[in-house]
Protein backbone atom coordinates (compact mmCIF):
# COMPACT_ATOMS: atom_id res chain seq x y z
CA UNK A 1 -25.30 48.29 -10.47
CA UNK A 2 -22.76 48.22 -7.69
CA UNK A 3 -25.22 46.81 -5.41
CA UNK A 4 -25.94 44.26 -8.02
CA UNK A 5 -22.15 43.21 -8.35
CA UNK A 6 -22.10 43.18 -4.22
CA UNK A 7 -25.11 40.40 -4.36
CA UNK A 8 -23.22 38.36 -7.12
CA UNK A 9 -19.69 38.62 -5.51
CA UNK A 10 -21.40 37.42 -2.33
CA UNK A 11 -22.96 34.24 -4.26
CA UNK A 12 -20.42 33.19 -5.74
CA UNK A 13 -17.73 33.24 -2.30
CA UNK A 14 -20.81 31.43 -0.49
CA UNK A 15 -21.12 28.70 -3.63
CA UNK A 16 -17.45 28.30 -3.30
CA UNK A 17 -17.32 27.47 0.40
CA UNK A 18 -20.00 25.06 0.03
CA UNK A 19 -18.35 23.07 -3.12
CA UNK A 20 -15.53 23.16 -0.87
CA UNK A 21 -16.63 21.62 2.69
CA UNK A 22 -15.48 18.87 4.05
CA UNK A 23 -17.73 15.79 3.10
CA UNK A 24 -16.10 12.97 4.39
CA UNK A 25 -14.35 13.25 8.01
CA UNK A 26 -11.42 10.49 9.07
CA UNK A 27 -10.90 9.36 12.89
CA UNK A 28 -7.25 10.84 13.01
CA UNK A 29 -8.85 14.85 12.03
CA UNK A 30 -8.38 14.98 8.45
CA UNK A 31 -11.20 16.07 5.86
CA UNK A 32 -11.64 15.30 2.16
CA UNK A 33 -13.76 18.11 0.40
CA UNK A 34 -16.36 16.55 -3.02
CA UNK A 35 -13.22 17.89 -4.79
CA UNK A 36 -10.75 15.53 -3.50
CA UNK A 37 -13.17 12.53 -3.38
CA UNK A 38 -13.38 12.91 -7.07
CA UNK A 39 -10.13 12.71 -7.73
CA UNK A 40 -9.91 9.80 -5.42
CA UNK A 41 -12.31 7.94 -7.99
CA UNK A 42 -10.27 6.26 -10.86
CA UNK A 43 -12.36 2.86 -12.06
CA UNK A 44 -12.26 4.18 -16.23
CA UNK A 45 -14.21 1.04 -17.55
CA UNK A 46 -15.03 -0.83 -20.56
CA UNK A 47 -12.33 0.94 -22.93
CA UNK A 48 -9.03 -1.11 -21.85
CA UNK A 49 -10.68 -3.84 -21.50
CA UNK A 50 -11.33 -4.26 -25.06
CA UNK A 51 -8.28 -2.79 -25.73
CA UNK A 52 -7.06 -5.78 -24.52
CA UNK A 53 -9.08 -8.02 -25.95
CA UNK A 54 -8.76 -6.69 -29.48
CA UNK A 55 -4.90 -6.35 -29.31
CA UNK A 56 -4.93 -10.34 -27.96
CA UNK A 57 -2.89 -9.45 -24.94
CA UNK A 58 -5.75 -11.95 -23.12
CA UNK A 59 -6.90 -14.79 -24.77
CA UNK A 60 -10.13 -14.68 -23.56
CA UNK A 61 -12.40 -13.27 -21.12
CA UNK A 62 -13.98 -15.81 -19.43
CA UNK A 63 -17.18 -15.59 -16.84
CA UNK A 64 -16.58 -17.44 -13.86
CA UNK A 65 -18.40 -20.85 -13.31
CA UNK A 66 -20.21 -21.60 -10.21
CA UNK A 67 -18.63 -24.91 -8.54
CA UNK A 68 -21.03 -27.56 -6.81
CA UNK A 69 -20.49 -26.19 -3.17
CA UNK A 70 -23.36 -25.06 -0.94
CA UNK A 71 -22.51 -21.26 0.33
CA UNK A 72 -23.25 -20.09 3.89
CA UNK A 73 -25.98 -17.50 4.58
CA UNK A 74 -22.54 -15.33 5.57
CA UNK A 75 -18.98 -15.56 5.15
CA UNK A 76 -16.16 -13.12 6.17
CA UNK A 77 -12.76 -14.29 4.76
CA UNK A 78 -11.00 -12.41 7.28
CA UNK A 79 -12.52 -15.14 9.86
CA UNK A 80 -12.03 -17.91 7.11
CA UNK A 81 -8.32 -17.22 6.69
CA UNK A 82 -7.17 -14.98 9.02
CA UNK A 83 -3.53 -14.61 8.18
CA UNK A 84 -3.85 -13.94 4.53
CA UNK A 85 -6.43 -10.87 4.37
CA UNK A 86 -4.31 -8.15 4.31
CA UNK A 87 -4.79 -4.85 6.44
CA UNK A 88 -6.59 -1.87 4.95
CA UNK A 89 -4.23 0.58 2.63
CA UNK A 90 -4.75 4.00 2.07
CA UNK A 91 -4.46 5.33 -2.07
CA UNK A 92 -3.85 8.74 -1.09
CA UNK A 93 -3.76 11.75 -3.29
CA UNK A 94 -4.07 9.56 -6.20
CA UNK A 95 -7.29 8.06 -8.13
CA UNK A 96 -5.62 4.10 -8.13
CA UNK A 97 -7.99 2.01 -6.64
CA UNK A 98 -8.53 0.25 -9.37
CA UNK A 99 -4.99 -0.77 -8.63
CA UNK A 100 -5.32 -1.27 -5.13
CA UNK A 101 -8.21 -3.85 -5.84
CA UNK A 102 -6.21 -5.73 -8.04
CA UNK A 103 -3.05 -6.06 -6.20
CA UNK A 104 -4.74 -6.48 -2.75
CA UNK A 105 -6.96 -9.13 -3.71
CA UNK A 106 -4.39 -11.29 -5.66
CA UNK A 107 -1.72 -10.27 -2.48
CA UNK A 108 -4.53 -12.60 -0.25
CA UNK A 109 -5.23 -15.21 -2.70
CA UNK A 110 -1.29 -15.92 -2.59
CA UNK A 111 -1.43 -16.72 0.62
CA UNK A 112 -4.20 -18.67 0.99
CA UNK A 113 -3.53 -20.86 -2.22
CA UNK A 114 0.03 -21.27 -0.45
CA UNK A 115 -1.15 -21.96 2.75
CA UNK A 116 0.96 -19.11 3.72
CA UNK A 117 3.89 -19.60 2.81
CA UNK A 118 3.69 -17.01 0.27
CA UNK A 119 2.60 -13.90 2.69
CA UNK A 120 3.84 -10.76 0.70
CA UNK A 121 2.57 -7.13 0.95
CA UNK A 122 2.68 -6.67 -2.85
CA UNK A 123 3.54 -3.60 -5.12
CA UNK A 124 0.65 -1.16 -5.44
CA UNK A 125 2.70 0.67 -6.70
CA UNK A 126 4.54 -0.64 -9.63
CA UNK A 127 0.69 -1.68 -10.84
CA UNK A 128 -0.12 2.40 -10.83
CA UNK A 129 3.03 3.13 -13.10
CA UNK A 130 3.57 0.37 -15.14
CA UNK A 131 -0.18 -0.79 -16.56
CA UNK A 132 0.35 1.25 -19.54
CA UNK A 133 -2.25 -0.44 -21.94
CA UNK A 134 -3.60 3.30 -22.49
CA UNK A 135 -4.34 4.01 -18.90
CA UNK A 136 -3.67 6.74 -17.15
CA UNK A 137 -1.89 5.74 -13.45
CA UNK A 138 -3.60 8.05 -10.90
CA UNK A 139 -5.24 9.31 -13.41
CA UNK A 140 -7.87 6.26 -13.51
CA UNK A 141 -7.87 2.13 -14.54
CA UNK A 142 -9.99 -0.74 -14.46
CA UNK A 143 -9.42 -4.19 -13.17
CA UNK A 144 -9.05 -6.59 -16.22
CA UNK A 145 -5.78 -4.36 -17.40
CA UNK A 146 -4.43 -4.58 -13.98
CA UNK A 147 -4.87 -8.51 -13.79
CA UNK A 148 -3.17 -8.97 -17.03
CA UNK A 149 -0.23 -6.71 -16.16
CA UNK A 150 0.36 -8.89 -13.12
CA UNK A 151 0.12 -11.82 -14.82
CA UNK A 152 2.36 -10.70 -17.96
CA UNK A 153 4.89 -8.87 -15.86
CA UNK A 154 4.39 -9.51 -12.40
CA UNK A 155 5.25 -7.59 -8.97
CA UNK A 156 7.74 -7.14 -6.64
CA UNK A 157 7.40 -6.90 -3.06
CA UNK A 158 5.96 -3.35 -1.73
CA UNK A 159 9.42 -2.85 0.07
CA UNK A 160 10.93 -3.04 -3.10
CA UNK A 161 8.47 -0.50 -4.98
CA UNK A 162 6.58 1.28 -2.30
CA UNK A 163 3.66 3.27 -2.67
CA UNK A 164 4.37 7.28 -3.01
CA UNK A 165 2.23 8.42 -5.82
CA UNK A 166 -0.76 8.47 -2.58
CA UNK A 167 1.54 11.55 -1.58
CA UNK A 168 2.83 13.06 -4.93
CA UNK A 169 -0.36 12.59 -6.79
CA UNK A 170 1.85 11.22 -10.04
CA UNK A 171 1.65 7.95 -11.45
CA UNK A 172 5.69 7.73 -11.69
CA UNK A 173 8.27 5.53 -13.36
CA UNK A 174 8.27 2.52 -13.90
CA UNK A 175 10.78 0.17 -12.73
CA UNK A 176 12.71 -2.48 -12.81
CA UNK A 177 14.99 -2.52 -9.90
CA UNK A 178 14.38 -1.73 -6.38
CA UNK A 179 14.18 1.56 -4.48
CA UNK A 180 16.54 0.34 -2.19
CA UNK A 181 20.26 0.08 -3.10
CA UNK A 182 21.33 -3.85 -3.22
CA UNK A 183 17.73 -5.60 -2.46
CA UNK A 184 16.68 -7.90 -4.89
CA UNK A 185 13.85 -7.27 -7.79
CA UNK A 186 13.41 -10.64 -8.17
CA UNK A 187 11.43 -12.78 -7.77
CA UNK A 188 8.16 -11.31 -8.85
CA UNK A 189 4.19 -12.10 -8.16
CA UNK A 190 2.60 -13.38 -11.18
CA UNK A 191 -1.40 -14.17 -11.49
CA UNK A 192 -2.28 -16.74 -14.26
CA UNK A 193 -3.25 -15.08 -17.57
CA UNK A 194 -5.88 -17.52 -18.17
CA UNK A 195 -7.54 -17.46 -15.05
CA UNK A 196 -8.97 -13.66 -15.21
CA UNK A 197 -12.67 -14.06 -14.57
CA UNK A 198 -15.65 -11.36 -14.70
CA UNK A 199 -18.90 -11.92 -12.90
CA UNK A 200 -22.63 -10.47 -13.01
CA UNK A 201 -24.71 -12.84 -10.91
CA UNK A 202 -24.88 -12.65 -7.13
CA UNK A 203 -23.90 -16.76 -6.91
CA UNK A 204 -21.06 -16.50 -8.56
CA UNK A 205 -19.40 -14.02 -6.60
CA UNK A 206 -19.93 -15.13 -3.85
CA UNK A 207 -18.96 -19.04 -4.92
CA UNK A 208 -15.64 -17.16 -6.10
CA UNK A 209 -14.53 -15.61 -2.73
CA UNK A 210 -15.71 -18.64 -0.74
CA UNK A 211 -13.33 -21.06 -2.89
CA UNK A 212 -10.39 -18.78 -3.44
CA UNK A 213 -10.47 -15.67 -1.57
CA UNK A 214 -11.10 -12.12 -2.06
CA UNK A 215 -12.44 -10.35 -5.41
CA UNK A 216 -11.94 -7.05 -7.11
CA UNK A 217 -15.28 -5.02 -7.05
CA UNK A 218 -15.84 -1.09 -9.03
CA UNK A 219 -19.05 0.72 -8.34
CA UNK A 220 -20.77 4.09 -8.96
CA UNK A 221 -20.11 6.54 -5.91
CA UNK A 222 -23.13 8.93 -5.50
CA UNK A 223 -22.34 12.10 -2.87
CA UNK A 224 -24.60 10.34 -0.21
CA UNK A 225 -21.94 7.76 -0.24
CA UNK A 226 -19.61 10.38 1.40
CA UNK A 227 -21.25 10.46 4.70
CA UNK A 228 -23.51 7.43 5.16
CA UNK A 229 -22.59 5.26 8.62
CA UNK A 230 -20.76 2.34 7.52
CA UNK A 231 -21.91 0.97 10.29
CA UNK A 232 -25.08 0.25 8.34
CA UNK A 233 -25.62 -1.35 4.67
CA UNK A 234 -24.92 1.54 1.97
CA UNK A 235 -27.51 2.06 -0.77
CA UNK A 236 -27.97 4.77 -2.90
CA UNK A 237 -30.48 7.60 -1.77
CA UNK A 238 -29.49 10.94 -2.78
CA UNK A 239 -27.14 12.60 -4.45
CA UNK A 240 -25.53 13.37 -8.26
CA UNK A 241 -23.01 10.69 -9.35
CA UNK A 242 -19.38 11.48 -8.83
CA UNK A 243 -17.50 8.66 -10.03
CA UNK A 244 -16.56 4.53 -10.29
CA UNK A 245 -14.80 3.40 -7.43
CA UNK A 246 -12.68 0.04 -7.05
CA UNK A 247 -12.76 -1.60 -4.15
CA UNK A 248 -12.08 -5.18 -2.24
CA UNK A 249 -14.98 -7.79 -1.56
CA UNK A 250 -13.99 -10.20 1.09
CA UNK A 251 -17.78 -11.72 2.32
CA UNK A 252 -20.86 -11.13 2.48
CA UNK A 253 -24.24 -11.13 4.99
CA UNK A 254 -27.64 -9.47 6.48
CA UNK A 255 -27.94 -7.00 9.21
CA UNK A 256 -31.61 -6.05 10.24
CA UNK A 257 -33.15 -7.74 7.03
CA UNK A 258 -31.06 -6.45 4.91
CA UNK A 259 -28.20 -8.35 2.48
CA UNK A 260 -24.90 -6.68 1.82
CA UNK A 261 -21.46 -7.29 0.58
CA UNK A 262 -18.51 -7.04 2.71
CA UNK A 263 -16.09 -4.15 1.40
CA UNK A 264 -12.81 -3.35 2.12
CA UNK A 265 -12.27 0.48 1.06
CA UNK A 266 -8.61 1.84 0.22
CA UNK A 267 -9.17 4.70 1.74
CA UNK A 268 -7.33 4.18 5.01
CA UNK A 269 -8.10 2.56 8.27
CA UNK A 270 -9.36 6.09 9.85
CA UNK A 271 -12.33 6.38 6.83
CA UNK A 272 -15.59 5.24 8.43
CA UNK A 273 -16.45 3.55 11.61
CA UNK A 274 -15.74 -0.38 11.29
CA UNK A 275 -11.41 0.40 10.36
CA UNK A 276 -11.79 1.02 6.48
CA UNK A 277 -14.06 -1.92 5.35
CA UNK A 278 -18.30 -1.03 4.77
CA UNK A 279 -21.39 -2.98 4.08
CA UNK A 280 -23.61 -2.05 0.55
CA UNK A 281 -26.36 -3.90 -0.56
CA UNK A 282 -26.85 -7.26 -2.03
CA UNK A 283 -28.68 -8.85 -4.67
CA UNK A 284 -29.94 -5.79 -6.57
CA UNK A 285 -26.83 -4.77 -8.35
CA UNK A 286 -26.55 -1.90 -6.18
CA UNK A 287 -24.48 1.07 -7.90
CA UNK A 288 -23.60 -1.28 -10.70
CA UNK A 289 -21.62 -3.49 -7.80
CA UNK A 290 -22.62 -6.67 -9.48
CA UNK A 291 -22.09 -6.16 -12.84
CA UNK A 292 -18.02 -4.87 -12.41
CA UNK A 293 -16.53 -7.80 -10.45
CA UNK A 294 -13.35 -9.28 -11.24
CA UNK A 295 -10.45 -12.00 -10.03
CA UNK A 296 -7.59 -14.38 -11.16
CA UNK A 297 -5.67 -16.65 -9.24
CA UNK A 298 -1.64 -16.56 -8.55
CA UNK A 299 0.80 -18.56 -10.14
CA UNK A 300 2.81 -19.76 -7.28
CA UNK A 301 6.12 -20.93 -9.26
CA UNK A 302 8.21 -17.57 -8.22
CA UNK A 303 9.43 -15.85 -11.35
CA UNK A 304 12.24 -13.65 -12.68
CA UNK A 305 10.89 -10.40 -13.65
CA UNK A 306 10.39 -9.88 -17.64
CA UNK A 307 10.27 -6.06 -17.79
């Protein structure tokens, strides 16, 4: 019997260090165990969105229509407009990338619509803790509820608001004055209501970030997403699912035959080996990456903020 409670003990410590290992390994030394990626994973979809929808806070959902244009066999909008793609962020301890998505993306289109004049690191933060149409802050979102925030409420400028909840792991407050003593709130970011667009065709998308910049993409993350080269086109292999995932599309291409997407993660510059952004497969719907795409465009008339 004691012998029998030695074997057990033994499985169980040796099950626990393996559930526990470090899966994914960043360029500056730190590790993120299967634990920690989960909790990284916040895209909750489908429920708020209808949410919405039922309790008319968005007239309509609308799918995006394709314009007239030819598209390039490849595009990178970092190459297209280089001052108005903004640098890789990191969502920390905290599973808001479905806010990171939403504010990033719209944060570019600003600029480019301006012609950069308008060239603002925007609030990820006031998107975690304000979007309160039944979500959950680090606890998980989805894109349409996010767009409509920021075009109902707005955002203030990250200096205003900046980002902690990637360190505390809480959604927080939310606010409506800055963090620093005697800097403005005003004015605030606004998207246009009526402009929030889904897609689910591979033309479309791509017509989208060609005309007007970068999209908002969620996916499902499978464990042999945690150490594949992103120097090479994801697609799913192996592995039990572990969660949706929000991310950044900014282009798309082929590399030896195969299609992809161009991805900027929020997962920090150190995560992978090409600064932050990966490749994943196009034209299949991998992981669902087709069928959960989202965008709106700014409204650039600056605005007083209606909290």
């Amino acid at each position: 019997m004691k012998k029998e409670c030695v074997v057990l003990l033994f499985v169980f410590v040796f099950v626990a260090l393996v559930s526990s290992e470090a899966v994914i390994k960043f360029k500056d030394g730190s590790t993120w165990t299967k634990e920690q990626v989960v909790e990284r994973l916040g895209y909750k979809p489908d429920v708020h969105s209808r949410f919405l929808l039922e309790e008319g806070l968005i007239p309509n959902l609308r799918k995006y229509q394709k314009s007239q244009l030819e598209l390039p066999t490849s595009f990178d909008a970092r190459v297209r407009w280089p001052k108005a793609i903004h640098p890789i962020r990191d969502q920390g301890n905290c599973g808001s990338c479905w806010a990171f998505g939403a504010t990033e993306s719209i944060a570019d289109r600003f600029t480019i619509f301006s012609n950069g004049t308008i060239n603002h690191k925007l609030s990820v933060q006031q998107t975690v803790s304000c979007v309160d149409f039944g979500l959950e802050g680090c606890g998980g979102g989805e894109p349409v509820s996010a767009f409509t925030y920021i075009s109902l409420f707005g955002l203030p400028l990250d200096s205003c608001v900046p980002y902690t909840s990637g360190k505390s792991g809480d959604t927080g407050s939310c606010l409506s004055r800055c963090i620093i003593p005697n800097q403005p709130f005003a004015p605030v970011f606004q998207s246009n209501l009526e402009s929030i667009r889904w897609h689910d065709e591979v033309s479309t998308i791509a017509d989208d970030i060609y005309n007007n910049g970068p999209v908002e993409a969620c996916f499902s993350v499978y464990e042999d997403f945690m150490t594949f080269n992103t120097s090479t086109v994801y697609s799913w292999k192996t592995g039990e699912y572990l969660g949706g995932h929000c991310i950044k599309l900014l282009g798309w291409g082929t590399l030896n035959g195969e299609q992809y997407w161009l991805a900027a993660n929020s997962w920090g510059p150190y995560w992978g080996n090409i600064g932050g952004y990966f490749m994943i497969k196009r034209g299949v719907n991998e992981c669902g990456i087709e069928g959960s795409v989202f965008s709106a465009t700014p409204n650039l008339a600056p605005k007083e903020p209606s909290l």
